[in-house]
Protein backbone atom coordinates (compact mmCIF):
# COMPACT_ATOMS: atom_id res chain seq x y z
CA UNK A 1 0.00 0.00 0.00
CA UNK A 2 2.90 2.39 0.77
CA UNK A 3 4.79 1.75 -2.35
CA UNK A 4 0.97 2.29 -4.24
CA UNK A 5 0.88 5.73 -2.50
CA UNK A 6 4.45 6.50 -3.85
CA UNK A 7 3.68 5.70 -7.07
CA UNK A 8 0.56 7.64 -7.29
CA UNK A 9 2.49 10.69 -5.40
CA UNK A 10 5.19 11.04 -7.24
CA UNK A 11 3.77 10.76 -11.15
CA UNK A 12 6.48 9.29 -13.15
CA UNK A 13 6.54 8.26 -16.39
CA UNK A 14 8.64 5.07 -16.42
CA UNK A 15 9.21 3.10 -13.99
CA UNK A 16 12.05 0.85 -13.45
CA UNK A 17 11.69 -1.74 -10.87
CA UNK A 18 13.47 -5.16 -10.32
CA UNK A 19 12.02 -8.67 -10.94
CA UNK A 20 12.30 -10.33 -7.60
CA UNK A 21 14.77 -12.84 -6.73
CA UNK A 22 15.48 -14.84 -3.48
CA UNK A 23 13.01 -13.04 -0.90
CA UNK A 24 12.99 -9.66 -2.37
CA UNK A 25 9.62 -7.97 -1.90
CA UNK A 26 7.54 -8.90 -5.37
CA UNK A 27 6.49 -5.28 -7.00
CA UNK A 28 4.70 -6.43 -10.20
CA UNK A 29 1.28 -6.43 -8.64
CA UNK A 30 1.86 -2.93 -7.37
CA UNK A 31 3.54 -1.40 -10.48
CA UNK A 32 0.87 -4.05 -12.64
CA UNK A 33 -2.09 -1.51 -11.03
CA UNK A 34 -0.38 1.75 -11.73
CA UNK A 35 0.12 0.88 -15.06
CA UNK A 36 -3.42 0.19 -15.54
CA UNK A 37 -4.51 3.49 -13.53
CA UNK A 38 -1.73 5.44 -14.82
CA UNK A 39 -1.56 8.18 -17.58
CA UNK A 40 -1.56 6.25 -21.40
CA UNK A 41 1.93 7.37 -21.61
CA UNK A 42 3.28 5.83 -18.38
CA UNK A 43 5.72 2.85 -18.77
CA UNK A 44 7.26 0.58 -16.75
CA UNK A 45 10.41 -1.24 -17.25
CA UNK A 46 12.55 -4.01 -15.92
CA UNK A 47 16.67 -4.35 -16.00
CA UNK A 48 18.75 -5.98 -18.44
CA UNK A 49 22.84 -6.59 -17.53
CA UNK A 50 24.11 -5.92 -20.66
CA UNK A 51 27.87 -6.95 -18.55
CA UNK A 52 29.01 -8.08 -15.82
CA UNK A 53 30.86 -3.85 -15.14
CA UNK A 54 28.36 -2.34 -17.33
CA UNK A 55 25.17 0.17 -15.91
CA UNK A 56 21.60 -1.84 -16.30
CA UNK A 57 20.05 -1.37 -19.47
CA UNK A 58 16.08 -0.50 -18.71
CA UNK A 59 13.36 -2.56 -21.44
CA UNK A 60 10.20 -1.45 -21.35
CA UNK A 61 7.85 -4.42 -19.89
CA UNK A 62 3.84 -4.47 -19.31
CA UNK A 63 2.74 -7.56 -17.04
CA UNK A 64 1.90 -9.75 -20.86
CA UNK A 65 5.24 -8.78 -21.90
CA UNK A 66 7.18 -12.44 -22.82
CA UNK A 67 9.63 -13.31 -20.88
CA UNK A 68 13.28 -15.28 -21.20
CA UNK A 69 15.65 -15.96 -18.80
CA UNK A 70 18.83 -12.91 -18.53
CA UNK A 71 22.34 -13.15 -17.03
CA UNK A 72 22.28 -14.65 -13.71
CA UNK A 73 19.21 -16.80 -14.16
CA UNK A 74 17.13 -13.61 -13.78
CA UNK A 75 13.91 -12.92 -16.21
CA UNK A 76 14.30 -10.06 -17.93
CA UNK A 77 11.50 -8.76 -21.06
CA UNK A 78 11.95 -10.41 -24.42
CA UNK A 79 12.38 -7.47 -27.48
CA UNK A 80 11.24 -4.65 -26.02
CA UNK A 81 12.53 -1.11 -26.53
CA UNK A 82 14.68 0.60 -24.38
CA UNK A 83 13.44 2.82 -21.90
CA UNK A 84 14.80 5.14 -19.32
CA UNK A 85 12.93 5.58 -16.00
CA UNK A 86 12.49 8.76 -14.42
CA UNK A 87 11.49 6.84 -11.37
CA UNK A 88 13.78 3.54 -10.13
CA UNK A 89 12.98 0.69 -7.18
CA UNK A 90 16.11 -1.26 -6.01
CA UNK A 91 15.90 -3.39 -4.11
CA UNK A 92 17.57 -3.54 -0.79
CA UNK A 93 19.15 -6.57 1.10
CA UNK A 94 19.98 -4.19 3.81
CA UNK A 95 18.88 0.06 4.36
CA UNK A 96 19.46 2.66 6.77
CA UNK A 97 17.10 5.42 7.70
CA UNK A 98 19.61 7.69 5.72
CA UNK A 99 18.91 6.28 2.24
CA UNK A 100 21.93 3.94 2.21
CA UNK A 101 21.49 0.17 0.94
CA UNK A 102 23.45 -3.05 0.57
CA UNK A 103 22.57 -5.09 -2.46
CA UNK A 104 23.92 -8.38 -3.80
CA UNK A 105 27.46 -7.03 -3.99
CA UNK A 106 27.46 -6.70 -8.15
CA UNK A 107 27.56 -2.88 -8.40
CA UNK A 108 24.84 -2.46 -10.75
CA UNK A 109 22.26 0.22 -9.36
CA UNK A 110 25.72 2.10 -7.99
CA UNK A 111 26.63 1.97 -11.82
CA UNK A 112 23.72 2.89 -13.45
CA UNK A 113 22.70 5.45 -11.27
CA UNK A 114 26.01 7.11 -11.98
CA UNK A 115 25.12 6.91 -15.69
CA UNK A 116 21.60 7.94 -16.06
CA UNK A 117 21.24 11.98 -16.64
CA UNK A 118 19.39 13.37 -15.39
CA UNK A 119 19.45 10.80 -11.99
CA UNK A 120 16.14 8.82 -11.91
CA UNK A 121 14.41 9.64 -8.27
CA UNK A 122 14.68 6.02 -6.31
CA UNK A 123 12.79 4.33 -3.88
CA UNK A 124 14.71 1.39 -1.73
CA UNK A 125 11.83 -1.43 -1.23
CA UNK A 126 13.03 -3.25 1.49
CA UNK A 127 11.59 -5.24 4.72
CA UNK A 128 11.49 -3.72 8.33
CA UNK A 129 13.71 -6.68 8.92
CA UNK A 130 16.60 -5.60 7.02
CA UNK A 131 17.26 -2.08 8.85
CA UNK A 132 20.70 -1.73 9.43
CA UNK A 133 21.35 1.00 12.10
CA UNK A 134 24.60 2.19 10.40
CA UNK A 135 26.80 1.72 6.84
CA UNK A 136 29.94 2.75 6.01
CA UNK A 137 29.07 4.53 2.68
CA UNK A 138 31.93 4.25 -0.39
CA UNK A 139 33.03 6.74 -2.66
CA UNK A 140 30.68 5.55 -5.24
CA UNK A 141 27.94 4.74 -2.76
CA UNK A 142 24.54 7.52 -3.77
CA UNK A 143 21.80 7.17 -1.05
CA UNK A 144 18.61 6.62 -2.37
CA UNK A 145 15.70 9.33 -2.23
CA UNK A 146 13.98 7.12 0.16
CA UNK A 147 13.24 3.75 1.81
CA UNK A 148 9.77 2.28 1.50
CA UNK A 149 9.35 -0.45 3.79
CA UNK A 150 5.57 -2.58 5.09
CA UNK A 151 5.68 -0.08 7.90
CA UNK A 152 6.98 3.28 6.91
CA UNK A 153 8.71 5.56 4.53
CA UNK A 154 12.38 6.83 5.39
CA UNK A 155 13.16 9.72 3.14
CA UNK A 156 16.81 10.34 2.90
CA UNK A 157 18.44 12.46 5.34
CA UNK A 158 21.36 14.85 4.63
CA UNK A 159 22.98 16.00 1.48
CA UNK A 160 19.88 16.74 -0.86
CA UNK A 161 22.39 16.21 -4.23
CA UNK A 162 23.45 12.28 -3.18
């Protein structure tokens, strides 16, 4: 319901979100019903790795979209166009209140949110479980815009640029 609220909130017109793997929270039903409530022009789209150092690559995807299996096992949309969202969901294996995250260890959000101009705005999805009270941010690190998790919404704290 929180991540619904977002969605509606902020008006994007693409977003990017992650097909779930291991126990990552499932968004498809949630981005599946702004779609379908959503401006005609609104798209969503789900990452491609293009390389194992390379930014994600963004294809547009609508819940009837075929799918095929990606790098890493991981379904990603089958001949689509290439979109870039203006709006992004990563997913988060850990958060802190401050808009930091840990993900799977492969770099790819840190990459491609270096590489998208202008910077999509980005929402960590993440359990209440996975709070981590403190993270020792890298150079390349960018705190997210905020966390969404089933209990609340952590907007980022501190340095308004990332």
């Amino acid at each position: 319901a929180r991540l619904a609220a977002e969605l509606r909130a902020r008006t994007p017109r693409c977003v990017g979100f992650y097909w779930p793997i291991r126990a990552e929270f499932d968004a498809r039903d949630v981005v599946s019903a702004w779609l379908a409530q959503a401006p005609a022009a609104s798209l969503a789209a789900l990452p491609v790795v293009t390389a194992p150092s390379a930014p994600l690559v963004f294809h547009r995807w609508t819940p009837d979209t075929p799918m095929t299996e990606g790098r890493y096992g991981i379904a990603v949309p089958r001949d689509t166009e290439v979109v870039v969202p203006d709006l992004l969901l990563v997913p988060c294996v850990g958060f802190t209140r401050g808009g930091l995250r840990l993900g799977y260890g492969g770099g790819f959000y840190d990459r491609t949110l270096h590489s998208l101009v202008p910077a999509p705005h980005t929402l960590g999805i993440a359990y209440d479980a996975l709070e981590i009270e403190r993270l020792d941010a890298e150079a390349h690190d960018l705190a997210l815009d905020a966390i969404v998790t089933e209990s609340a919404i952590y907007p980022r704290s501190g340095d308004p640029s990332r």
